[in-house]
N, C-alpha and C. Protein backbone atom coordinates (compact mmCIF):
# COMPACT_ATOMS: atom_id res chain seq x y z
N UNK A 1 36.01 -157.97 18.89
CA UNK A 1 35.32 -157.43 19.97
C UNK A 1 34.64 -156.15 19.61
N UNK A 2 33.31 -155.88 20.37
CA UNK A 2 33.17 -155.05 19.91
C UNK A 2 33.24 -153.52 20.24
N UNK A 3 33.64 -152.18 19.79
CA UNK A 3 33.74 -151.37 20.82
C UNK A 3 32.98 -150.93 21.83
N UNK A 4 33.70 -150.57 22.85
CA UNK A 4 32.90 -150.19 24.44
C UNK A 4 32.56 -149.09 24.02
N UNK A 5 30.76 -148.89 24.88
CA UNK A 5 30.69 -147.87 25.03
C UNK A 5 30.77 -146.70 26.42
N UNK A 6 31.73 -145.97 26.35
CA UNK A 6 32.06 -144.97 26.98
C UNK A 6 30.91 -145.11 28.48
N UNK A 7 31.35 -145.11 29.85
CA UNK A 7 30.53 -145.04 30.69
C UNK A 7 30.04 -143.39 30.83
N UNK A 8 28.96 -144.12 31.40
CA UNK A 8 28.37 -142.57 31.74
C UNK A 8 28.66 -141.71 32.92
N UNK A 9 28.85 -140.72 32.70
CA UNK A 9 29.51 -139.51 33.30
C UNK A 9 31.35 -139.77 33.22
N UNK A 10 32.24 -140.65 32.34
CA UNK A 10 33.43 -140.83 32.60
C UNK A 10 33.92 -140.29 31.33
N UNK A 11 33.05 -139.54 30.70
CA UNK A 11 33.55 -139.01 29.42
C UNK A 11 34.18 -137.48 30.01
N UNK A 12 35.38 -137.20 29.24
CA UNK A 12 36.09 -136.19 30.04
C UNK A 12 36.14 -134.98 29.06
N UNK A 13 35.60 -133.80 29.14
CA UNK A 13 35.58 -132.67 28.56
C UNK A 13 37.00 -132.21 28.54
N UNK A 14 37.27 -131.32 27.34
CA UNK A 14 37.88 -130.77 26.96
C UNK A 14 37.87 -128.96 27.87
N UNK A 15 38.66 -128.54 28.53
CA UNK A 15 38.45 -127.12 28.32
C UNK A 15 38.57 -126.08 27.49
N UNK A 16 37.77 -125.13 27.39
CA UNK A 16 38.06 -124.24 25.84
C UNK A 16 39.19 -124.10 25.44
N UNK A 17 39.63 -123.44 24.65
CA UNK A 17 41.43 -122.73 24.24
C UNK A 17 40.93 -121.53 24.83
N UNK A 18 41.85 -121.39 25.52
CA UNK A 18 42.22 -120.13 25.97
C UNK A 18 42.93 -119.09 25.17
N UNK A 19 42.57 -117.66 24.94
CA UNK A 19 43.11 -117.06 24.08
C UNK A 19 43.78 -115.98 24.94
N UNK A 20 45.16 -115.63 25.22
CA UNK A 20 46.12 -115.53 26.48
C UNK A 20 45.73 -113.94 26.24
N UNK A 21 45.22 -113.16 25.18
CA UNK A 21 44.83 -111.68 25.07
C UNK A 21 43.82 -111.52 26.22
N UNK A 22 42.79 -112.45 26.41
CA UNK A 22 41.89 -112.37 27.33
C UNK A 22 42.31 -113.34 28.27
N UNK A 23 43.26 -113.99 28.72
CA UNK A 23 43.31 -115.15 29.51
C UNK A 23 42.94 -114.35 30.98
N UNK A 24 42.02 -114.88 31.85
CA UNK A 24 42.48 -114.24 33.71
C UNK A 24 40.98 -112.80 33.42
N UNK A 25 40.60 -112.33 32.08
CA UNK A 25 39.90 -111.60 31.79
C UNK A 25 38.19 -111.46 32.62
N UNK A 26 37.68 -110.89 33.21
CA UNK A 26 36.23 -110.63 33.20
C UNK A 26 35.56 -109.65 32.26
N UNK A 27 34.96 -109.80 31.40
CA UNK A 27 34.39 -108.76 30.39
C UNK A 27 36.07 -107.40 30.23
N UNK A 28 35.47 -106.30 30.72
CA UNK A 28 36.03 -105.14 30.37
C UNK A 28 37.02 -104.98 31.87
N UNK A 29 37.09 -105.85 32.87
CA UNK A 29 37.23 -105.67 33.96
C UNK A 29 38.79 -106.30 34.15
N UNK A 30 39.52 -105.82 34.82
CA UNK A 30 40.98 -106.73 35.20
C UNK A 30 40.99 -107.80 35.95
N UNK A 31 41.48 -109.09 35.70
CA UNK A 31 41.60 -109.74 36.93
C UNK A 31 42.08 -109.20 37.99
N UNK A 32 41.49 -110.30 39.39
CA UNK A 32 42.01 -110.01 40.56
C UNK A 32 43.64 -109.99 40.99
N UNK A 33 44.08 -111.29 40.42
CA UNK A 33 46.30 -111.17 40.04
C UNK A 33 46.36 -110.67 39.77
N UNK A 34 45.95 -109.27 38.74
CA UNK A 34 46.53 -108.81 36.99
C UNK A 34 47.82 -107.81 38.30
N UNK A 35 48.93 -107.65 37.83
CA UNK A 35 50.07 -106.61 38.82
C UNK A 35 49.09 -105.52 38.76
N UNK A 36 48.20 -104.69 37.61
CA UNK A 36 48.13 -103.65 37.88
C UNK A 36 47.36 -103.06 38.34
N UNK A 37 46.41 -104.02 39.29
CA UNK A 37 45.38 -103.76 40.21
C UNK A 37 45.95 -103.90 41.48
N UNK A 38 46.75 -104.25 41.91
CA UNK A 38 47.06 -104.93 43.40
C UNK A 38 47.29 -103.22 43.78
N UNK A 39 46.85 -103.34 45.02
CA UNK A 39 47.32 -102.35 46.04
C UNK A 39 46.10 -101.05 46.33
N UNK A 40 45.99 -100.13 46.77
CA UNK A 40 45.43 -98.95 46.66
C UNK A 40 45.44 -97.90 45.71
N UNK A 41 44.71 -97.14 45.27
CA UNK A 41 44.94 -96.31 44.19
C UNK A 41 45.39 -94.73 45.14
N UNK A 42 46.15 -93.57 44.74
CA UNK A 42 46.28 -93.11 45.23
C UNK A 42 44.89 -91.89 45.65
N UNK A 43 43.54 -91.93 44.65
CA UNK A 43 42.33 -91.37 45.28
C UNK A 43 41.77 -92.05 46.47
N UNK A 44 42.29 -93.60 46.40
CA UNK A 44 41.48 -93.98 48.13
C UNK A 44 42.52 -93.93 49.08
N UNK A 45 43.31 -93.58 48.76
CA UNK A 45 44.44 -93.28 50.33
C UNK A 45 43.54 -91.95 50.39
N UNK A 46 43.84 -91.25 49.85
CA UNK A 46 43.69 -89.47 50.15
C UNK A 46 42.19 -89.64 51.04
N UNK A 47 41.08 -90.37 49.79
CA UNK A 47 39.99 -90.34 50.52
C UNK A 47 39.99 -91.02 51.77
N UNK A 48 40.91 -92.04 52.22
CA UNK A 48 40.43 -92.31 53.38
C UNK A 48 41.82 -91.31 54.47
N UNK A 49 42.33 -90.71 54.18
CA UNK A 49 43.20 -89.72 55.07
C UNK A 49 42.46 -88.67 55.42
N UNK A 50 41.28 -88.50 54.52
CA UNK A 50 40.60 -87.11 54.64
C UNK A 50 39.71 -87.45 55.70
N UNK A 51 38.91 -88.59 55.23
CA UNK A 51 37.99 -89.22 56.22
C UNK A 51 38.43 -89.22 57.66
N UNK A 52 39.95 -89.93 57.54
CA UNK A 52 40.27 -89.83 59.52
C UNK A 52 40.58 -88.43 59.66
N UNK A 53 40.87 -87.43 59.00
CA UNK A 53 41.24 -86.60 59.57
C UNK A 53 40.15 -85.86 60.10
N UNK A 54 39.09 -86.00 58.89
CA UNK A 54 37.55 -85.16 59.75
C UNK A 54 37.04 -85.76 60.85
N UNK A 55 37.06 -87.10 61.60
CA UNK A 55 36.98 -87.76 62.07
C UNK A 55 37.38 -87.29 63.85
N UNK A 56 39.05 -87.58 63.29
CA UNK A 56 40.05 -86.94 64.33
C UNK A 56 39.64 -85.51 64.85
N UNK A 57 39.50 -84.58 63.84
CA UNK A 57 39.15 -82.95 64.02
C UNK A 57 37.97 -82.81 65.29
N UNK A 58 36.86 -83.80 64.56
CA UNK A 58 35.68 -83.71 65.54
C UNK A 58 35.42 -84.08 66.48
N UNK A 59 36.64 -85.29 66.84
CA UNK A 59 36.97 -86.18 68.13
C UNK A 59 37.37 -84.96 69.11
N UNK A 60 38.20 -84.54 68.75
CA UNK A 60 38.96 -83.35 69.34
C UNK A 60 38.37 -82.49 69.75
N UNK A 61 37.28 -81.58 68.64
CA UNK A 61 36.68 -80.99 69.12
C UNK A 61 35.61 -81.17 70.53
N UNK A 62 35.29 -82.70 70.46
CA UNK A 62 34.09 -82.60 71.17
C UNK A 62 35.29 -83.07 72.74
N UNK A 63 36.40 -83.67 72.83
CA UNK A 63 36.94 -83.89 74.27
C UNK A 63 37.18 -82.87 74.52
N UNK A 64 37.79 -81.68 73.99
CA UNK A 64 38.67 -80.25 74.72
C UNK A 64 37.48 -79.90 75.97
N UNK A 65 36.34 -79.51 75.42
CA UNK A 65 35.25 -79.23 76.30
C UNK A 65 35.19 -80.29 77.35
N UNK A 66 34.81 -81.25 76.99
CA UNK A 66 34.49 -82.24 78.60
C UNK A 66 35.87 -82.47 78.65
N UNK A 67 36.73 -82.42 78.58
CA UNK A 67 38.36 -82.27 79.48
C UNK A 67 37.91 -81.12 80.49
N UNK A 68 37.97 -79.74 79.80
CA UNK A 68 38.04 -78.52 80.95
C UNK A 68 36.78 -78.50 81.81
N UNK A 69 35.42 -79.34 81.70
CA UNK A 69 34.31 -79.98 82.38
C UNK A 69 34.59 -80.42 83.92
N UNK A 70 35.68 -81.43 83.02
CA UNK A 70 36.18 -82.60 84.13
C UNK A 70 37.10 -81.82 85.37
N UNK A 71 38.11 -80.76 84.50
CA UNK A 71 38.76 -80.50 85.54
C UNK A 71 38.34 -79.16 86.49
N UNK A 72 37.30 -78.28 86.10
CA UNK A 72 36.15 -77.76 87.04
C UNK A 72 35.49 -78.83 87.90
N UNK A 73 34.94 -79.19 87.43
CA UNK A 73 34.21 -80.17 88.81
C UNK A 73 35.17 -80.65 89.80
N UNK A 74 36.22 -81.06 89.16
CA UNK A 74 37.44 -81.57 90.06
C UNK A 74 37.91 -81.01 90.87
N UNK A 75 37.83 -79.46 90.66
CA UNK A 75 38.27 -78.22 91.51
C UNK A 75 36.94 -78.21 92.67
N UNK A 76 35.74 -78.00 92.26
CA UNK A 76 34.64 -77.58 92.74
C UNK A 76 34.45 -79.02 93.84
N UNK A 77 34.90 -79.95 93.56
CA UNK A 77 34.87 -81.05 94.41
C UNK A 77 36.04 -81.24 95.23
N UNK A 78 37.02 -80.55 95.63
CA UNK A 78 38.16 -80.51 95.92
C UNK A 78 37.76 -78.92 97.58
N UNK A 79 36.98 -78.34 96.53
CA UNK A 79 36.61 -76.90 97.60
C UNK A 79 35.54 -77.41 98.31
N UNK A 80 34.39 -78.27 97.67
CA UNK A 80 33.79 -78.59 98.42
C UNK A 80 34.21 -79.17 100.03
N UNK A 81 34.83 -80.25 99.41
CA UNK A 81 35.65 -81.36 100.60
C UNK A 81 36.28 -80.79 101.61
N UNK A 82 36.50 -79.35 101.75
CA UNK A 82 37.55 -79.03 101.87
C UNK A 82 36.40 -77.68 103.11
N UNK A 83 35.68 -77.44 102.15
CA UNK A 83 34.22 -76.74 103.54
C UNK A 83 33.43 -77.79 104.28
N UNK A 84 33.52 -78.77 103.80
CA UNK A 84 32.50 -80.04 104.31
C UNK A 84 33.66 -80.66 105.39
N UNK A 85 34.77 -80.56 105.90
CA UNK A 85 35.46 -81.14 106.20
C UNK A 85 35.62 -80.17 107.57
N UNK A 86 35.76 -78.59 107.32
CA UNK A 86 35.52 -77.54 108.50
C UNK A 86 34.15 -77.63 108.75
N UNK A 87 33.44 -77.86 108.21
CA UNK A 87 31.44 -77.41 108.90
C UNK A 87 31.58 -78.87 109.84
N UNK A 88 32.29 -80.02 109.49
CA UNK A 88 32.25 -80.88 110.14
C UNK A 88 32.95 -80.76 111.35
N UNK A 89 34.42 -80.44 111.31
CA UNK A 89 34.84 -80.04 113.00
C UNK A 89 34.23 -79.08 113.56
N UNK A 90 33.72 -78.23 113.04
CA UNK A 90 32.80 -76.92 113.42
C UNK A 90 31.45 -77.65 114.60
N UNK A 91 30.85 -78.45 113.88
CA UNK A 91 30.11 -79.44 114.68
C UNK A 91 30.01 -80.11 115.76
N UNK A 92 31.71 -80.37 115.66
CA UNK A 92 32.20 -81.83 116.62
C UNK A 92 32.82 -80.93 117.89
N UNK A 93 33.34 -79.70 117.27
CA UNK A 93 33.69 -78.62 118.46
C UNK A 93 32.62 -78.18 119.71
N UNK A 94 33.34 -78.48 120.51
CA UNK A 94 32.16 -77.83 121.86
C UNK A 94 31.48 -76.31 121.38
N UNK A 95 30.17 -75.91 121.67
CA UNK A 95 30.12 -75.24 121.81
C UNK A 95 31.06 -73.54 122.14
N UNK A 96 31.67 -73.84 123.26
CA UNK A 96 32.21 -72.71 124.03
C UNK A 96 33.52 -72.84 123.68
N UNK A 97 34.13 -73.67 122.93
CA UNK A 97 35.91 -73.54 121.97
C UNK A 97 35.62 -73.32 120.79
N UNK A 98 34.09 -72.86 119.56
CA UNK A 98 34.37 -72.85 118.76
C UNK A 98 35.11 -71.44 118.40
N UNK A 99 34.78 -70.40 119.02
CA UNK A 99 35.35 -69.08 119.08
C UNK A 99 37.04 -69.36 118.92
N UNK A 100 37.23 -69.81 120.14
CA UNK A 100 38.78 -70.00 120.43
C UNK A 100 39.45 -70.49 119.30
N UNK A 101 39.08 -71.72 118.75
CA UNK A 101 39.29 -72.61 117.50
C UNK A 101 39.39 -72.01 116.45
N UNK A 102 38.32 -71.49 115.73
CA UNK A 102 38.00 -70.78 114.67
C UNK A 102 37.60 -69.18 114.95
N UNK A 103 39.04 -68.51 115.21
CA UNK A 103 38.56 -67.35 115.39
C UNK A 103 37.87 -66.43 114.14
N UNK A 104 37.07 -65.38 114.55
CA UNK A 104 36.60 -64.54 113.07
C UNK A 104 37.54 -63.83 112.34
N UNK A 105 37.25 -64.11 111.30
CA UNK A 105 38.38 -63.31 110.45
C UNK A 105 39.26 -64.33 109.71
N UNK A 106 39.38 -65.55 110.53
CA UNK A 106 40.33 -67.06 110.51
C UNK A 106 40.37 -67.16 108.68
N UNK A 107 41.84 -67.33 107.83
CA UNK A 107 42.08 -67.61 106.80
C UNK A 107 42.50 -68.99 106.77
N UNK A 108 41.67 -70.03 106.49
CA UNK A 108 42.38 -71.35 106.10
C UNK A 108 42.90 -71.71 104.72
N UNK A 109 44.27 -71.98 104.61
CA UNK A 109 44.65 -72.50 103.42
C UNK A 109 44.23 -73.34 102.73
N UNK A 110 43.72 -73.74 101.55
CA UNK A 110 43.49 -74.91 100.42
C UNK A 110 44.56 -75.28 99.21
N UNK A 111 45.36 -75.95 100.30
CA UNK A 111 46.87 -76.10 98.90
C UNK A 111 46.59 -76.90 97.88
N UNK A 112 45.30 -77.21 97.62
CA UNK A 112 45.20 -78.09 96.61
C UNK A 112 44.17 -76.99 95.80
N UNK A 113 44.19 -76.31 95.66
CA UNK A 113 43.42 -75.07 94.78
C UNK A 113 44.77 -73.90 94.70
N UNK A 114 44.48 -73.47 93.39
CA UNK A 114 45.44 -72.04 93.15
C UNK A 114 45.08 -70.90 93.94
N UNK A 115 45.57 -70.19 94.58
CA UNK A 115 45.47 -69.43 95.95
C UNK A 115 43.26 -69.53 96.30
N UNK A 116 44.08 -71.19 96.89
CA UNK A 116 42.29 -71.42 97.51
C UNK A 116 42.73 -71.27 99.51
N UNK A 117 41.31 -70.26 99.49
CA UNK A 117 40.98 -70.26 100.70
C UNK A 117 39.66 -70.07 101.22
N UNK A 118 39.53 -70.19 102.56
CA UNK A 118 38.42 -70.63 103.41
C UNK A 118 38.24 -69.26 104.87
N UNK A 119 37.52 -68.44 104.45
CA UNK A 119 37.41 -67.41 105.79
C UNK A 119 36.70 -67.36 106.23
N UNK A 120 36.78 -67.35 107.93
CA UNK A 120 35.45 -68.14 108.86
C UNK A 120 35.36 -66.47 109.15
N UNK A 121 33.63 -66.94 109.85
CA UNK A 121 33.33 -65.35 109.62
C UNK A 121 32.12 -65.24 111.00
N UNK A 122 31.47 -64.55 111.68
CA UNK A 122 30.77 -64.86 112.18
C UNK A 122 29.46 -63.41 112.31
N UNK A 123 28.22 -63.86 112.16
CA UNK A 123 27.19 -62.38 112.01
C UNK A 123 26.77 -62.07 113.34
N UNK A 124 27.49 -62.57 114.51
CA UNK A 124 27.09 -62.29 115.84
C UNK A 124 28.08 -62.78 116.61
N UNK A 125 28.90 -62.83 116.77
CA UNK A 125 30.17 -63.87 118.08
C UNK A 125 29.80 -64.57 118.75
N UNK A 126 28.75 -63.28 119.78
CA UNK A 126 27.93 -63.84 121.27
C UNK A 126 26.85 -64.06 121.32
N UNK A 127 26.36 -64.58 120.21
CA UNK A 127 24.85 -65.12 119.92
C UNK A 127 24.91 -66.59 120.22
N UNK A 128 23.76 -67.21 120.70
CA UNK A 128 23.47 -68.29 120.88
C UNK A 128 22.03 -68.62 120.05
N UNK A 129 21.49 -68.64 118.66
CA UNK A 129 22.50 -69.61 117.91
C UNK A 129 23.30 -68.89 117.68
N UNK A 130 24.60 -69.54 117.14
CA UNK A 130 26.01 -69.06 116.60
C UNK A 130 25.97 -69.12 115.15
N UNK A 131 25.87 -68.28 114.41
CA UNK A 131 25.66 -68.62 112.71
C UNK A 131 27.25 -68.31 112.63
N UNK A 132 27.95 -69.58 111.89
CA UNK A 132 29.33 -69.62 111.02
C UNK A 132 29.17 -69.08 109.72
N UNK A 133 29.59 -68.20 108.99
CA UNK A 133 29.86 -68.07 107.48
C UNK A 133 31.06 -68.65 107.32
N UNK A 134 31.28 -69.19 106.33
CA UNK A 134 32.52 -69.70 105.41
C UNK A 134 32.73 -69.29 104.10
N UNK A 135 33.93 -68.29 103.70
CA UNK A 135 33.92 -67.86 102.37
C UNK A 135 35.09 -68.53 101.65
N UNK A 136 34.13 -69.21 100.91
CA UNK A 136 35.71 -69.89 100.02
C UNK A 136 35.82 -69.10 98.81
N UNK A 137 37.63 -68.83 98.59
CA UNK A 137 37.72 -68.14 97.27
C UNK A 137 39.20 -69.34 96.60
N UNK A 138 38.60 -69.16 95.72
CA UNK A 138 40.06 -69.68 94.44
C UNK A 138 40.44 -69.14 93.23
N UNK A 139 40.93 -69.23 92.77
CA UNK A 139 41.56 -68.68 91.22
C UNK A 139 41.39 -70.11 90.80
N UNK A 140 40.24 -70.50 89.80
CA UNK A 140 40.18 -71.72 88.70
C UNK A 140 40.64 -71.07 87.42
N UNK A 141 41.57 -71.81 86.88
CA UNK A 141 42.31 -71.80 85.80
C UNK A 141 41.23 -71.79 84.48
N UNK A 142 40.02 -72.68 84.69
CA UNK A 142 38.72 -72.97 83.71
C UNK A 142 37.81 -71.70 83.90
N UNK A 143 37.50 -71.47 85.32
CA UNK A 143 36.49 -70.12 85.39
C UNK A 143 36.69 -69.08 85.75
N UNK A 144 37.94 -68.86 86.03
CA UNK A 144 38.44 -67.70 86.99
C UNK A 144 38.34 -67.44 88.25
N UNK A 145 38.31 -66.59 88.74
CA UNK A 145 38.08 -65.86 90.17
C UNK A 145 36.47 -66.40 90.77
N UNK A 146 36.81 -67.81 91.76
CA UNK A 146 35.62 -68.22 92.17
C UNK A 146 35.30 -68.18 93.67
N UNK A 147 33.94 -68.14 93.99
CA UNK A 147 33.92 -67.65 95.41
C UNK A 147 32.23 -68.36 95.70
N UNK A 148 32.33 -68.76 97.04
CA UNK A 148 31.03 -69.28 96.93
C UNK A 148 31.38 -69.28 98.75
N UNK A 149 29.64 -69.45 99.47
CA UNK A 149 29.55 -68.78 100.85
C UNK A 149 28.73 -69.98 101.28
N UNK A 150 29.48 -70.39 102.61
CA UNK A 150 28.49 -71.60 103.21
C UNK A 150 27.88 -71.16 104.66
N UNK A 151 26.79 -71.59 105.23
CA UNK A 151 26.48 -71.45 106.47
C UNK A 151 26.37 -72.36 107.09
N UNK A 152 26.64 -72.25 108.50
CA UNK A 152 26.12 -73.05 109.48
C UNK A 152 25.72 -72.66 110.97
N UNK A 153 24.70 -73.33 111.59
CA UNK A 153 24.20 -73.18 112.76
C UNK A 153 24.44 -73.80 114.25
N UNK A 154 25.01 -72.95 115.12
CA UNK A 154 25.15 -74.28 116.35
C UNK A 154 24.44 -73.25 117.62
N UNK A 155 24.18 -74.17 118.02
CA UNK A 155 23.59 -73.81 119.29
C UNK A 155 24.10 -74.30 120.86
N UNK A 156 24.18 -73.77 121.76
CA UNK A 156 25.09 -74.17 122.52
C UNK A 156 23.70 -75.75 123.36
């Protein structure tokens, strides 16, 4: 018989010899298994500790400010509510009880402010219009010693 010839593409290559000095080798480079690559080196921990920490620093820096932002307005919206809430019964009051009601001189408490208060005030008693002043004062912890003056008008 005579010999077969070998089909095509069923001829089976040999792989090189491996020479185990370079076995797993890329050029000058370690393999990806080799033990003595696995893990982090201790320059990229540091570098990336440094990184969050500048990170963190500037995070910080930029909330402290809009924290003490937040909790001014919070105050200032708290005093507001708090004059908007008297100009409103001031309103709803008859004419001829607002005297009685809100006498001049009148200190209203604001227990939700550090010694916050509200002093009704009046630039005429027996005037018709009746001009109300309202002086609100507080101690803010963010701005200090705050004070701000509202008006209002009624007419009998």
């Amino acid at each position: 018989m005579a010999p077969r010839s070998p089909r095509r593409g069923a001829e089976r290559s040999r792989p090189p010899a491996r020479n185990p000095d370079i076995a797993g080798s890329v050029g000058p480079f370690l393999a990806l298994g080799d033990p003595r690559r696995s893990g982090f080196s201790m320059i990229e921990i540091t570098i990336a500790i440094v990184i969050l920490a500048v990170l963190s620093f500037t995070t910080a820096l930029v909330l402290v400010p809009v924290s003490r932002e937040h909790r001014a307005a919070r105050e200032t919206d708290i005093a507001n509510s708090a004059v908007r809430n008297i100009l409103e019964s001031i309103h709803a009051t008859p004419f001829n009880e607002i005297l009685a009601r809100y006498p001049d001189g009148q200190v209203i408490d604001i227990a939700a402010l550090p010694n916050g208060e509200i002093r009704v005030s009046y630039e005429n008693p027996g005037a018709d219009p009746l001009i109300v002043r309202l002086d609100l004062s507080w101690d803010s912890p963010e701005q200090g010693p705050t004070q701000r003056s509202f008006f209002t008008v009624r007419t009998e």
